[in-house]
C-alpha atoms as a PDB file:
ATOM      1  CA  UNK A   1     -13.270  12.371 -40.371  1.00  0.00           C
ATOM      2  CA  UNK A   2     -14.665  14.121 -37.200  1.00  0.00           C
ATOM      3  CA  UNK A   3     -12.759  12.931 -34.248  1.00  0.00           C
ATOM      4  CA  UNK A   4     -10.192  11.126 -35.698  1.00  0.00           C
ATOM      5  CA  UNK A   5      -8.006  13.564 -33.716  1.00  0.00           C
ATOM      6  CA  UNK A   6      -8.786  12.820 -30.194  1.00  0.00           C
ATOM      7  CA  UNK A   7      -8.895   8.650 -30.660  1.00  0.00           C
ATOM      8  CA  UNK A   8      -8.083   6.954 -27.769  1.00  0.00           C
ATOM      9  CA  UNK A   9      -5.749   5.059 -30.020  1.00  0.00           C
ATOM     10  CA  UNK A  10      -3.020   2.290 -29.165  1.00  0.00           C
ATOM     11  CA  UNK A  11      -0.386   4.661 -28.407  1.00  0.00           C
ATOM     12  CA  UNK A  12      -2.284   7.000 -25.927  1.00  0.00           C
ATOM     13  CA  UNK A  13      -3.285   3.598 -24.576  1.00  0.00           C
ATOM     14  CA  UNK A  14       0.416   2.354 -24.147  1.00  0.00           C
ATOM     15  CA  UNK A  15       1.270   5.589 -23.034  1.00  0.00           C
ATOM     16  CA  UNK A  16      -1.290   5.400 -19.966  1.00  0.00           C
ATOM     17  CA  UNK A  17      -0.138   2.149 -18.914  1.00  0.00           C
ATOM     18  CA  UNK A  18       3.165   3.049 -19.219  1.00  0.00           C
ATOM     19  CA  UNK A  19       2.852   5.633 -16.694  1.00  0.00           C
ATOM     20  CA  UNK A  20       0.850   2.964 -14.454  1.00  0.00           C
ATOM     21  CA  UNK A  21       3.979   0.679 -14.846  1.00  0.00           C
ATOM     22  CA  UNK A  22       5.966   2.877 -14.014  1.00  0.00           C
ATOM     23  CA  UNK A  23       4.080   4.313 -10.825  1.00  0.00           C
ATOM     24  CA  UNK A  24       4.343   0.290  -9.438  1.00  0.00           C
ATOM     25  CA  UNK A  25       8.066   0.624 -10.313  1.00  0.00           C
ATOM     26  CA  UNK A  26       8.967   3.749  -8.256  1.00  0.00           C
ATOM     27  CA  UNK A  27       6.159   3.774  -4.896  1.00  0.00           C
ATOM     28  CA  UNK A  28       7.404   2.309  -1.900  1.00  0.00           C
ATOM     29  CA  UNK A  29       5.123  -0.337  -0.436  1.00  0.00           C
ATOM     30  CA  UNK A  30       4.975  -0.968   3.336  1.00  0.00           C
ATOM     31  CA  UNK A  31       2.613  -3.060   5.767  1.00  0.00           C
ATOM     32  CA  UNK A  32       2.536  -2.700   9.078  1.00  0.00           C
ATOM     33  CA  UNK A  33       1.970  -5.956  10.941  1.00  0.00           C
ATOM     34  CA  UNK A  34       1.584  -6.034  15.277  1.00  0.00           C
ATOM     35  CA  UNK A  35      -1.249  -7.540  17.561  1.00  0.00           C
ATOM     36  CA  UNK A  36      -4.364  -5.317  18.756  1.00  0.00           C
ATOM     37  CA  UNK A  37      -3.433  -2.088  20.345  1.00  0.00           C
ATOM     38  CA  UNK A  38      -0.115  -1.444  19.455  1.00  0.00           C
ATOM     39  CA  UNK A  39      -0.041   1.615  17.856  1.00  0.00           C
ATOM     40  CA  UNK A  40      -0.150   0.213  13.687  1.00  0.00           C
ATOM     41  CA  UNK A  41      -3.091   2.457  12.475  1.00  0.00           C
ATOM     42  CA  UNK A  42      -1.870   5.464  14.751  1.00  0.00           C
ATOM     43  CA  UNK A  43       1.496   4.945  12.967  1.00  0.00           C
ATOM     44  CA  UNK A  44      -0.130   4.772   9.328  1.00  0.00           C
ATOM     45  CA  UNK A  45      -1.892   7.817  10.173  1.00  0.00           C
ATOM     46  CA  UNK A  46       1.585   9.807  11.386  1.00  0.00           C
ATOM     47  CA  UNK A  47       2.918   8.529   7.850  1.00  0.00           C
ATOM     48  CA  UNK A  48       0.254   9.261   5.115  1.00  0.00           C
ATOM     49  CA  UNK A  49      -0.103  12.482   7.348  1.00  0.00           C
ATOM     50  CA  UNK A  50      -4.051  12.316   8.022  1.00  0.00           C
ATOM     51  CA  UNK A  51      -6.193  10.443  10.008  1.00  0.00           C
ATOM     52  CA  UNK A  52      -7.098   7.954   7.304  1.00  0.00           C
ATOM     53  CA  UNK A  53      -6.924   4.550   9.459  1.00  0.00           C
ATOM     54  CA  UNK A  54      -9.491   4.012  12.278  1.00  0.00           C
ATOM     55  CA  UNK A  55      -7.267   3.815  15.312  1.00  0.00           C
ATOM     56  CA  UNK A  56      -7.721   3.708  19.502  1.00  0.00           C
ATOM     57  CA  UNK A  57      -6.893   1.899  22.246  1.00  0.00           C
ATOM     58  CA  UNK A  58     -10.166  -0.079  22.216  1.00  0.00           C
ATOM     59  CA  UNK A  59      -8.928  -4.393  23.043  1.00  0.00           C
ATOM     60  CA  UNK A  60     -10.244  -5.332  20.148  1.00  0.00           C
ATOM     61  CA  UNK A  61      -8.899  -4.424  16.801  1.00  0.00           C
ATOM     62  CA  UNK A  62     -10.323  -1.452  14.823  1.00  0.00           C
ATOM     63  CA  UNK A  63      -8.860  -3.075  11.299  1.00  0.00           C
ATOM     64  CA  UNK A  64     -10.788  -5.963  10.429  1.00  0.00           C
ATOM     65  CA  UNK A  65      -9.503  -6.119   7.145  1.00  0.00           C
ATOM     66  CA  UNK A  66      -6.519  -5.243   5.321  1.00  0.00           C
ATOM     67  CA  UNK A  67      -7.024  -1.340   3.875  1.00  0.00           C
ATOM     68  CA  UNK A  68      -4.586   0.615   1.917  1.00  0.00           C
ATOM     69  CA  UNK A  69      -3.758   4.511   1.154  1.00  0.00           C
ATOM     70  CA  UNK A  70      -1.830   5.398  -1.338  1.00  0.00           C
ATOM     71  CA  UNK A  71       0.068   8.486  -0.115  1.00  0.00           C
ATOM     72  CA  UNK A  72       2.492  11.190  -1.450  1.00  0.00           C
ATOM     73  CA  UNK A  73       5.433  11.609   1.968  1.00  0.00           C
ATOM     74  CA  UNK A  74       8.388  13.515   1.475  1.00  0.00           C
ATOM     75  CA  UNK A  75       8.578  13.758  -1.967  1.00  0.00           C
ATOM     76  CA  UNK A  76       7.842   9.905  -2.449  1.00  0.00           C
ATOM     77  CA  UNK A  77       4.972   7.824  -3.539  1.00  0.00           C
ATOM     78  CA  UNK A  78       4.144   5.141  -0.434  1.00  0.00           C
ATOM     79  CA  UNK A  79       1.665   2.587  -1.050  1.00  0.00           C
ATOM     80  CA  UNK A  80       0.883   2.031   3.484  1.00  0.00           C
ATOM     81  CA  UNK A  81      -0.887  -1.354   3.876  1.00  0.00           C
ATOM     82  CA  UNK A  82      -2.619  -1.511   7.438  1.00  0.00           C
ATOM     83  CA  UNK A  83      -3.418  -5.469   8.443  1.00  0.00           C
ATOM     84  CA  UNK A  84      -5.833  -6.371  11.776  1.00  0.00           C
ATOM     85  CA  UNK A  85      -4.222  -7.184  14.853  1.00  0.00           C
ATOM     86  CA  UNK A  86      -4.641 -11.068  13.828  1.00  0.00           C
ATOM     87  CA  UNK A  87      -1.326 -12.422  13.116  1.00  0.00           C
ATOM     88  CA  UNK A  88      -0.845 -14.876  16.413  1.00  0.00           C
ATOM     89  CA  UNK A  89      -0.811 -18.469  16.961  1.00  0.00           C
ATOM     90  CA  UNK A  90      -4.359 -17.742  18.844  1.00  0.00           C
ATOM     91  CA  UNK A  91      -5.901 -16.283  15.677  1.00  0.00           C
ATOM     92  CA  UNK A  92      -8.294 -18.540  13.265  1.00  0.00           C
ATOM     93  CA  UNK A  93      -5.723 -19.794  10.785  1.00  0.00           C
ATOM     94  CA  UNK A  94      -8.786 -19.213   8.413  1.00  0.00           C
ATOM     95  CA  UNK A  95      -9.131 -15.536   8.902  1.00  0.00           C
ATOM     96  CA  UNK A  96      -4.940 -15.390   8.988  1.00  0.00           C
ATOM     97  CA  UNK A  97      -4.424 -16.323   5.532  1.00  0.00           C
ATOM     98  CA  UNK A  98      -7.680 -15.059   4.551  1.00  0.00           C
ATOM     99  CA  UNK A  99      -5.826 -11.517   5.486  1.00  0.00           C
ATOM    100  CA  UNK A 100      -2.446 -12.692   4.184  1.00  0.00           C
ATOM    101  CA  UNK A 101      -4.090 -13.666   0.823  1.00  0.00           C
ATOM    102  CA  UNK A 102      -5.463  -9.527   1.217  1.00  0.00           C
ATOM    103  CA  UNK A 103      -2.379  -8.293   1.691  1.00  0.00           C
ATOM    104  CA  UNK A 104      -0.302 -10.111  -0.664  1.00  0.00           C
ATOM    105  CA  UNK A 105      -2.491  -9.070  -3.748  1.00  0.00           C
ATOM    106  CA  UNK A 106      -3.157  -5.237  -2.391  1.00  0.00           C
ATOM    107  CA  UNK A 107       0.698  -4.714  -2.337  1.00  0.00           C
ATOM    108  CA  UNK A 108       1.646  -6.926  -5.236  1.00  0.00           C
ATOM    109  CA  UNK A 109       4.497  -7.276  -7.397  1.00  0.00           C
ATOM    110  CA  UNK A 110       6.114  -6.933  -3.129  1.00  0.00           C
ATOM    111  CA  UNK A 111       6.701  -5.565  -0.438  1.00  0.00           C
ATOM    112  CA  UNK A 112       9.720  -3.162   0.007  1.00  0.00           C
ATOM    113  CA  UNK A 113       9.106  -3.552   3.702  1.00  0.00           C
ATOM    114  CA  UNK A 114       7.332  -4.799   6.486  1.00  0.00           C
ATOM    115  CA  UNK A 115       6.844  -2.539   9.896  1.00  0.00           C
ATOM    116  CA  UNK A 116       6.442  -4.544  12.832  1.00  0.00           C
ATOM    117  CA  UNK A 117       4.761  -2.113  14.979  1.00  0.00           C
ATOM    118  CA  UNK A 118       5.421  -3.221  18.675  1.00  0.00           C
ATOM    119  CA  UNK A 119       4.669  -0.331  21.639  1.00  0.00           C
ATOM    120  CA  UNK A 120       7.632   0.342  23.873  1.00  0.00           C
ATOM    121  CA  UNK A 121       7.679  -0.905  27.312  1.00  0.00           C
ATOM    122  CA  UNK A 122       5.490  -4.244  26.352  1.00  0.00           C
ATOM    123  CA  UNK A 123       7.767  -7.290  25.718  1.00  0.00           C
ATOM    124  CA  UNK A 124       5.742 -10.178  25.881  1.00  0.00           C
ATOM    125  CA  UNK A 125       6.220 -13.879  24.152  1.00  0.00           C
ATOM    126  CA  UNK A 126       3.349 -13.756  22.313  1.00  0.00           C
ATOM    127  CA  UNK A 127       4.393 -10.275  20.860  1.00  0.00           C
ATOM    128  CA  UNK A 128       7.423 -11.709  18.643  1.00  0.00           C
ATOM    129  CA  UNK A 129       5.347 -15.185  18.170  1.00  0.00           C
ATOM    130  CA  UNK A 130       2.684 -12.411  16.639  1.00  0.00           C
ATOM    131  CA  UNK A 131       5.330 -11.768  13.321  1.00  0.00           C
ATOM    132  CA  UNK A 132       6.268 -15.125  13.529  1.00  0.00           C
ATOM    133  CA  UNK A 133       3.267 -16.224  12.649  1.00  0.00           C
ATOM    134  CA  UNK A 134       3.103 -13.421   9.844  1.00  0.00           C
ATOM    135  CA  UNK A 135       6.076 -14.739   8.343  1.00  0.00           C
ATOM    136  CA  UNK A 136       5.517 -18.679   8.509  1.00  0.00           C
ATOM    137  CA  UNK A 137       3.081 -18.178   5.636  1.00  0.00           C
ATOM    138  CA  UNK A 138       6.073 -16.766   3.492  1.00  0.00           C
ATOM    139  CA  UNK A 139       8.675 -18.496   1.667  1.00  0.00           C
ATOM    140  CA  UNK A 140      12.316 -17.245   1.377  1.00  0.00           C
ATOM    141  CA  UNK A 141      13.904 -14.334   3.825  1.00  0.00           C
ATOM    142  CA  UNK A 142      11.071 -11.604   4.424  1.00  0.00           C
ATOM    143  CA  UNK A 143      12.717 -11.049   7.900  1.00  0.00           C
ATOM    144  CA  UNK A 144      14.961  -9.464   5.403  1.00  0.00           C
ATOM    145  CA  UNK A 145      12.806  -6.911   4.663  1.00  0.00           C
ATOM    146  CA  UNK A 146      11.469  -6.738   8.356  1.00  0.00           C
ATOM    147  CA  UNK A 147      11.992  -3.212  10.433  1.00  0.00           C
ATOM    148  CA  UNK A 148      10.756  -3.083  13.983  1.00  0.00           C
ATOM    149  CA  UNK A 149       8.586   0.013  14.544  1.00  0.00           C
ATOM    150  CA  UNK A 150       8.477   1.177  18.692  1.00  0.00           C
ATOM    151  CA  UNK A 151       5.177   3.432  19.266  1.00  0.00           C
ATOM    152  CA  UNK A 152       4.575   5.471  22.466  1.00  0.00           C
ATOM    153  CA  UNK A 153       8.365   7.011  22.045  1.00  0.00           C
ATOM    154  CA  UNK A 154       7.424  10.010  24.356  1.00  0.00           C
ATOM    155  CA  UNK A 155       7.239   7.391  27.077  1.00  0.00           C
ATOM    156  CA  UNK A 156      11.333   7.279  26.590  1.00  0.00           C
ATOM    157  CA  UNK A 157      11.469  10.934  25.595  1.00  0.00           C
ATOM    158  CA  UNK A 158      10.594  12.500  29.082  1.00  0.00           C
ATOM    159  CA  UNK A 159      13.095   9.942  30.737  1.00  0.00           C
ATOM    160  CA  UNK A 160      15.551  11.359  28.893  1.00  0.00           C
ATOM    161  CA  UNK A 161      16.262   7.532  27.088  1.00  0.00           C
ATOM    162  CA  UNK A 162      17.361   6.481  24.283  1.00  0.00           C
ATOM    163  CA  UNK A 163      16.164   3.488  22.640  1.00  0.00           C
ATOM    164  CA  UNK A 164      19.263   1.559  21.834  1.00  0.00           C
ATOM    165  CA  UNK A 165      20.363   1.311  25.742  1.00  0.00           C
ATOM    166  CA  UNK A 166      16.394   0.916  26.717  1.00  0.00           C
ATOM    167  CA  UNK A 167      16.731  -2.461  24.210  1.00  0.00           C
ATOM    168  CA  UNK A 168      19.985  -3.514  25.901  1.00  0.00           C
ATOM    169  CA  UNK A 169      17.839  -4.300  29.350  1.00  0.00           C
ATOM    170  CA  UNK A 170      14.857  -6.310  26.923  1.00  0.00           C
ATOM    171  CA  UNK A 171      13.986 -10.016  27.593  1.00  0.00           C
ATOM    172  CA  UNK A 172      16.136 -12.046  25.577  1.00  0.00           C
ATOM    173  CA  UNK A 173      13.618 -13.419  23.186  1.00  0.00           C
ATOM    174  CA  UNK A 174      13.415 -10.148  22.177  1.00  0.00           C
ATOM    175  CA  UNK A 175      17.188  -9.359  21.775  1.00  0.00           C
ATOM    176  CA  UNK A 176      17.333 -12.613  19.577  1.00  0.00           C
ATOM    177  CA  UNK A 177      13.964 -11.457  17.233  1.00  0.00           C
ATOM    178  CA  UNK A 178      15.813  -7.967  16.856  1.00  0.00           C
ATOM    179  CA  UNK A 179      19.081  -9.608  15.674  1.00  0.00           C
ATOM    180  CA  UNK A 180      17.424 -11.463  13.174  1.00  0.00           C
ATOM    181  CA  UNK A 181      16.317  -8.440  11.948  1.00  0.00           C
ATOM    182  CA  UNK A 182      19.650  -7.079  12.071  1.00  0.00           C
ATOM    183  CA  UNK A 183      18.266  -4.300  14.921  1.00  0.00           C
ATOM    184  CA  UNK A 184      16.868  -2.355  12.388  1.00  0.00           C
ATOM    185  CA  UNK A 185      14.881  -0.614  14.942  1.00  0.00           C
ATOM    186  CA  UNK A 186      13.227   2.932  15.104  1.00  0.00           C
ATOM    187  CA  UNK A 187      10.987   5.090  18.057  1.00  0.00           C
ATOM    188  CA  UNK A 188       7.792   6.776  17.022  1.00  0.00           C
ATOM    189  CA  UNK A 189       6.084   9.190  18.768  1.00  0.00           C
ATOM    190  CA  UNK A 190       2.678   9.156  17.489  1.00  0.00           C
ATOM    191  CA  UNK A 191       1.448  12.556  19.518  1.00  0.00           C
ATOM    192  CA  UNK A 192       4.175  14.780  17.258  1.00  0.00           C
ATOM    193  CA  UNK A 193       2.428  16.932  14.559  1.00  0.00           C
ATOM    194  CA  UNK A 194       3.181  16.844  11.140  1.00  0.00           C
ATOM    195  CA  UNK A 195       6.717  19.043  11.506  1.00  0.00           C
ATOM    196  CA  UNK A 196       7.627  17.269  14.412  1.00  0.00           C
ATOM    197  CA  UNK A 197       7.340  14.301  13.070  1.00  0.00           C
ATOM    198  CA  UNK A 198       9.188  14.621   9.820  1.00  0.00           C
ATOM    199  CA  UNK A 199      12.122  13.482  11.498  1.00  0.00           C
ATOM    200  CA  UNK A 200      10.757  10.304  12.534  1.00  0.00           C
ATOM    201  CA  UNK A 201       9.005  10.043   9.005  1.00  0.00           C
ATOM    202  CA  UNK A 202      12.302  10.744   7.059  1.00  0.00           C
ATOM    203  CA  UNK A 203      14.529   8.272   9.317  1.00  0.00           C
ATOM    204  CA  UNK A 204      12.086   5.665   8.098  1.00  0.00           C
ATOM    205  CA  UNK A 205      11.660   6.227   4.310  1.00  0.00           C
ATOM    206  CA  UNK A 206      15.663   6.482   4.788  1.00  0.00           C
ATOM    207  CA  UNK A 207      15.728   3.021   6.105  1.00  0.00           C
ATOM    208  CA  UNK A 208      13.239   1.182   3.740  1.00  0.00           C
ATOM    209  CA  UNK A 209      15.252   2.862   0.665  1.00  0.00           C
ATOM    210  CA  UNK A 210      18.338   1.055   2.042  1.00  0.00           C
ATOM    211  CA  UNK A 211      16.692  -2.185   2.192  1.00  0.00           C
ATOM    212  CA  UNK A 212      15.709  -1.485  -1.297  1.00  0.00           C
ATOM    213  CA  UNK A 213      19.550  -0.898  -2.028  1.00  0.00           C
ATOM    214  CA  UNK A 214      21.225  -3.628  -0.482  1.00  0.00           C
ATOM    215  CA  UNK A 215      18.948  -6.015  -1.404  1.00  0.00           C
ATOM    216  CA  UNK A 216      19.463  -7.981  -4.839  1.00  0.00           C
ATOM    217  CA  UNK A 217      15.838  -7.086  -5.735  1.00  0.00           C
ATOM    218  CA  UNK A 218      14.385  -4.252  -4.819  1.00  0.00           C
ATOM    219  CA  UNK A 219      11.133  -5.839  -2.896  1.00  0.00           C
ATOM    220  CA  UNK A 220      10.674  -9.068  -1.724  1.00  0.00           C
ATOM    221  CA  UNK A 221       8.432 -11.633  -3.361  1.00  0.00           C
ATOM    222  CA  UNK A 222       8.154 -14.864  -3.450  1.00  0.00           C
ATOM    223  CA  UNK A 223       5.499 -17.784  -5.180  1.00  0.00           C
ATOM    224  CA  UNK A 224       2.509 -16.408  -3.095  1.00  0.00           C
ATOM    225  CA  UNK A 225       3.532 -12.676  -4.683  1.00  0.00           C
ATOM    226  CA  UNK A 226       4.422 -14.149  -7.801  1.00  0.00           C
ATOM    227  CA  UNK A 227       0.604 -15.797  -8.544  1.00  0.00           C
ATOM    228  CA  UNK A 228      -1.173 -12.747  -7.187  1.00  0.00           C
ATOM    229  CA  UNK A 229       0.757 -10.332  -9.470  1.00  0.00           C
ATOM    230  CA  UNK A 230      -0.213 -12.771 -12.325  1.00  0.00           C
ATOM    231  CA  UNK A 231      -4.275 -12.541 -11.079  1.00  0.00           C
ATOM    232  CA  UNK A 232      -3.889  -9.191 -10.860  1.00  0.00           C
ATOM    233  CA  UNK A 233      -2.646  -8.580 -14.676  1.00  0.00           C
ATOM    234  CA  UNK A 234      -5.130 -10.459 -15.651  1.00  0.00           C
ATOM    235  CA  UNK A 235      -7.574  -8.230 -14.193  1.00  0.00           C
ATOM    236  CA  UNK A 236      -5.867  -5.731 -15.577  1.00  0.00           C
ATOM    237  CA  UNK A 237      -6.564  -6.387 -18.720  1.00  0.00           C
ATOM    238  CA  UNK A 238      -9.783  -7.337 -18.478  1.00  0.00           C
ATOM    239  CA  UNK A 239     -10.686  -3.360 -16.959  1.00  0.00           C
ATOM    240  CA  UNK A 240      -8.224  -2.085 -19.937  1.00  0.00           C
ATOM    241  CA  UNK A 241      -9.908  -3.747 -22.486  1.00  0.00           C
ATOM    242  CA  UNK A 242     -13.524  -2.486 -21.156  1.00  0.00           C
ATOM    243  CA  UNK A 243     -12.473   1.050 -20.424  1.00  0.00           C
ATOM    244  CA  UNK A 244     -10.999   1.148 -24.364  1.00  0.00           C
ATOM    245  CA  UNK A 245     -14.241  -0.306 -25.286  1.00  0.00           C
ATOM    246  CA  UNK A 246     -16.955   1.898 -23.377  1.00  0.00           C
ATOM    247  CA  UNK A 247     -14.618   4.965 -25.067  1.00  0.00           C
ATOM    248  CA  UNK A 248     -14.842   3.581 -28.523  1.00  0.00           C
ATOM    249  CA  UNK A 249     -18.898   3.609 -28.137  1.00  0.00           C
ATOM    250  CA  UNK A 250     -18.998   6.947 -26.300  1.00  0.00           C
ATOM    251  CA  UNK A 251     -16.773   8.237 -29.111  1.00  0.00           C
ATOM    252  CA  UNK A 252     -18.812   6.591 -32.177  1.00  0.00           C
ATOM    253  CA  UNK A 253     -22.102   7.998 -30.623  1.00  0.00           C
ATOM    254  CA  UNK A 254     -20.860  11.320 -30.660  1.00  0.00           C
ATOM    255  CA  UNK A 255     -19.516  10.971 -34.280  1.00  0.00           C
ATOM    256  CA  UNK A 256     -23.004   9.833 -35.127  1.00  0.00           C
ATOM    257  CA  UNK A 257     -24.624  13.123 -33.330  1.00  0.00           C
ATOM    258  CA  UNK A 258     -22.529  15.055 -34.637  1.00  0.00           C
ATOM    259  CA  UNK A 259     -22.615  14.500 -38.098  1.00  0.00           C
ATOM    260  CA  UNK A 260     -26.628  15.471 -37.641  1.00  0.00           C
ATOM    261  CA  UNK A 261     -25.772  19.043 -36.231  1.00  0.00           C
ATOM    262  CA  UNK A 262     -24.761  21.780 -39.253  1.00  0.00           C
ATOM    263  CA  UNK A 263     -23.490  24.252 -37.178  1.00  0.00           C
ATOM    264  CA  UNK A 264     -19.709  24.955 -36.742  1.00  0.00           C
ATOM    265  CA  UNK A 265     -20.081  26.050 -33.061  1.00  0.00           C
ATOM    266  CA  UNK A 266     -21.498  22.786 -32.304  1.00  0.00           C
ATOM    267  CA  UNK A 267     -19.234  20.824 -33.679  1.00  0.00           C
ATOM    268  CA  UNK A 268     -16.464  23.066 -31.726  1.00  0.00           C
ATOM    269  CA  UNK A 269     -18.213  22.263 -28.458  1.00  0.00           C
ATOM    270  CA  UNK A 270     -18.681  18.807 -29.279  1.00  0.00           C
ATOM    271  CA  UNK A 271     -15.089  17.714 -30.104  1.00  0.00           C
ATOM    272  CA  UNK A 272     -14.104  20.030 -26.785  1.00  0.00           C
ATOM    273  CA  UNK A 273     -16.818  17.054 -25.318  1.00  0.00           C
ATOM    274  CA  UNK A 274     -14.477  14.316 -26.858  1.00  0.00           C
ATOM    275  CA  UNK A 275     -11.093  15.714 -25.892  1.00  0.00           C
ATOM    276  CA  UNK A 276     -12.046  15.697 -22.468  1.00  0.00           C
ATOM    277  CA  UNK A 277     -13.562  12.281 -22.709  1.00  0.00           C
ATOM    278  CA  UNK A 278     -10.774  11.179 -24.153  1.00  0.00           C
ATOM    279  CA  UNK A 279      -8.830  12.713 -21.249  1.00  0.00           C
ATOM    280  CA  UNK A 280     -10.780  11.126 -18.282  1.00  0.00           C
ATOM    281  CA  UNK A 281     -10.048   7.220 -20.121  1.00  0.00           C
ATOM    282  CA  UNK A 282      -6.623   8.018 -20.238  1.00  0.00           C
ATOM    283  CA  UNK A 283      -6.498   9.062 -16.123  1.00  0.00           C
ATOM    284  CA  UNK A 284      -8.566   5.667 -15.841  1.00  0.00           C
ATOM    285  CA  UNK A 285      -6.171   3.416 -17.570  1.00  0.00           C
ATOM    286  CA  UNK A 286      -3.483   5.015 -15.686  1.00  0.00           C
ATOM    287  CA  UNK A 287      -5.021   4.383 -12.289  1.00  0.00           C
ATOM    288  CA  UNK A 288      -6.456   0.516 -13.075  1.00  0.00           C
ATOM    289  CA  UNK A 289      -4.029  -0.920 -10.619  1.00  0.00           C
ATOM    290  CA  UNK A 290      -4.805   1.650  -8.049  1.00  0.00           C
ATOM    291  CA  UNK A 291      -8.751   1.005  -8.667  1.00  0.00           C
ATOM    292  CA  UNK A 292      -7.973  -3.053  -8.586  1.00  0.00           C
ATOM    293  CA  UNK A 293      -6.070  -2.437  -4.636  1.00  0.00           C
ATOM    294  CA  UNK A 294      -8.864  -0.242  -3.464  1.00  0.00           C
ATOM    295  CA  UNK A 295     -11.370  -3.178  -4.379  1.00  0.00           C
ATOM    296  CA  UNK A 296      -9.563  -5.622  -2.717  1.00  0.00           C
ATOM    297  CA  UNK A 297      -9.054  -3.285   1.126  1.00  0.00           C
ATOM    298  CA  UNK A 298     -13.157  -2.911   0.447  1.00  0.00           C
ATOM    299  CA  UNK A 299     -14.868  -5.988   2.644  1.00  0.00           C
ATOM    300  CA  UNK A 300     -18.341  -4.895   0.356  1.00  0.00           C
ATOM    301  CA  UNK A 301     -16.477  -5.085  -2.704  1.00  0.00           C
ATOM    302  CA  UNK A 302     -17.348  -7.859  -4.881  1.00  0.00           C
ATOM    303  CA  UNK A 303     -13.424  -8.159  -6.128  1.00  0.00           C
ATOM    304  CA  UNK A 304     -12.984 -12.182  -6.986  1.00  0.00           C
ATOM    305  CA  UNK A 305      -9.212 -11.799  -7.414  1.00  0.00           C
ATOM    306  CA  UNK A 306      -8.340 -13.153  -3.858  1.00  0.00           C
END
């Protein structure tokens, strides 16, 4: 029968969600936590290589919501999550998990790392009580997974400085935070351009792929992970199931069209039609998860995972 050739069958539909499975298994995925004004969106932006994320020096916080960009950087697929300046004991504990709950599902199964963006020269209290108060909400050892992210490096740069003997002369509650974290510590300098910052980019990536080696699983997740992974499936296959079904009536209305027209160029231009159809639902199942994490980083979406 007409068409029977370009079915969006079972295995072209295992075959998309194969290769969405298998995107989830192989990206990187990163959020960068700090308080207002730190430097977090300017150091998304340096990463995903365009000015993506609102950033400034404004005091009050450009992010309000958790947003995401999925970006290709150095030859490796990064999933950057960019959180509000909101995670401190002064913060709405509402609006904190609200965001945490935000979060959690956009970079579900887990996180490979966390970047707490803090700017160089600025070692206040409420600074380290700031991821703290990020990581309360987490069961388990995410300080594991934790890398401490210095913006405004050029400040060190024309003194000549380097930032290990800068850290040396730091209060101690920030000496203490860092050890926890087993001083896995980097400078960013913001300002560079893209090829003067691939250093900084690539000494990065190099340090979250560690954490992905010496770590017994390669990301970190917990119960809080564990359930929004689970919503998410399920939403999944709810879009799955739809997208196979819109193409199954798309396809058996052209069928039906068809079989009225008599001449062969016609059909030729209508099973080109299909193929391409057939194409576009098999890009669609492939990118479901990355449609699901754009809905939930949307504050008009109407997403009802979280």
């Amino acid at each position: 029968m007409y068409g029977a050739q370009v079915v969006l069958g079972p295995l072209e539909a295992v075959k998309a969600k194969q290769k969405s499975k298998f995107a989830i298994e192989t990206e990187l995925r990163i959020a960068l936590v700090g308080k207002t004004g730190v430097g977090k969106s300017a150091t998304a932006n340096t990463l995903c290589g365009e000015e993506f994320f609102e950033s400034g020096v404004q005091a009050v916080s450009l992010t309000q919501i958790c947003q995401q960009k999925k970006a290709r950087i150095l030859g490796r697929d990064v999933l950057i999550i960019d959180t509000p300046g909101i995670f401190d004991t002064e913060t709405d504990p509402t609006g904190v998990e609200n965001e945490i709950k935000r979060c959690v599902h956009i970079g579900a199964p887990g996180l490979h790392a966390v970047l707490y963006v803090m700017e160089i020269g600025r070692f206040r209290d409420e600074d380290t009580n700031a991821i703290k108060a990020f990581l309360r909400f987490f069961e388990g050892e995410m300080k594991d997974r934790v890398i401490v992210v210095f913006t405004h490096g050029d400040k060190l740069q024309k003194k000549g400085l380097k930032l290990e003997d800068h850290l040396q002369k730091s209060p101690m509650g920030l000496q203490i935070f860092l050890e926890d974290c087993q001083n896995r510590v980097i400078l960013f300098n913001n300002e560079f351009d893209k090829e003067e910052s691939y250093e900084q980019i690539n000494g990065l990536l190099t340090m979250i792929e560690a954490l992905k080696r010496s770590n017994e699983l390669a990301y970190y997740s917990d119960a809080l992970f564990m359930k929004a992974e689970e919503r998410i499936q399920v939403r999944e296959r709810e879009i799955e199931f739809k997208i196979q079904q819109e193409y199954m009536e798309k396809q058996a209305e052209f069928e039906k069209t068809t079989k009225m027209q008599l001449e062969d160029q016609m059909r030729k231009e209508r099973e080109t039609e299909l193929k391409e159809m057939k194409k576009e639902y098999e890009k669609k199942l492939e990118k479901v998860r990355d449609d699901i994490r754009k809905q939930i980083s949307d504050k008009d979406s109407t997403c009802t995972i979280l």
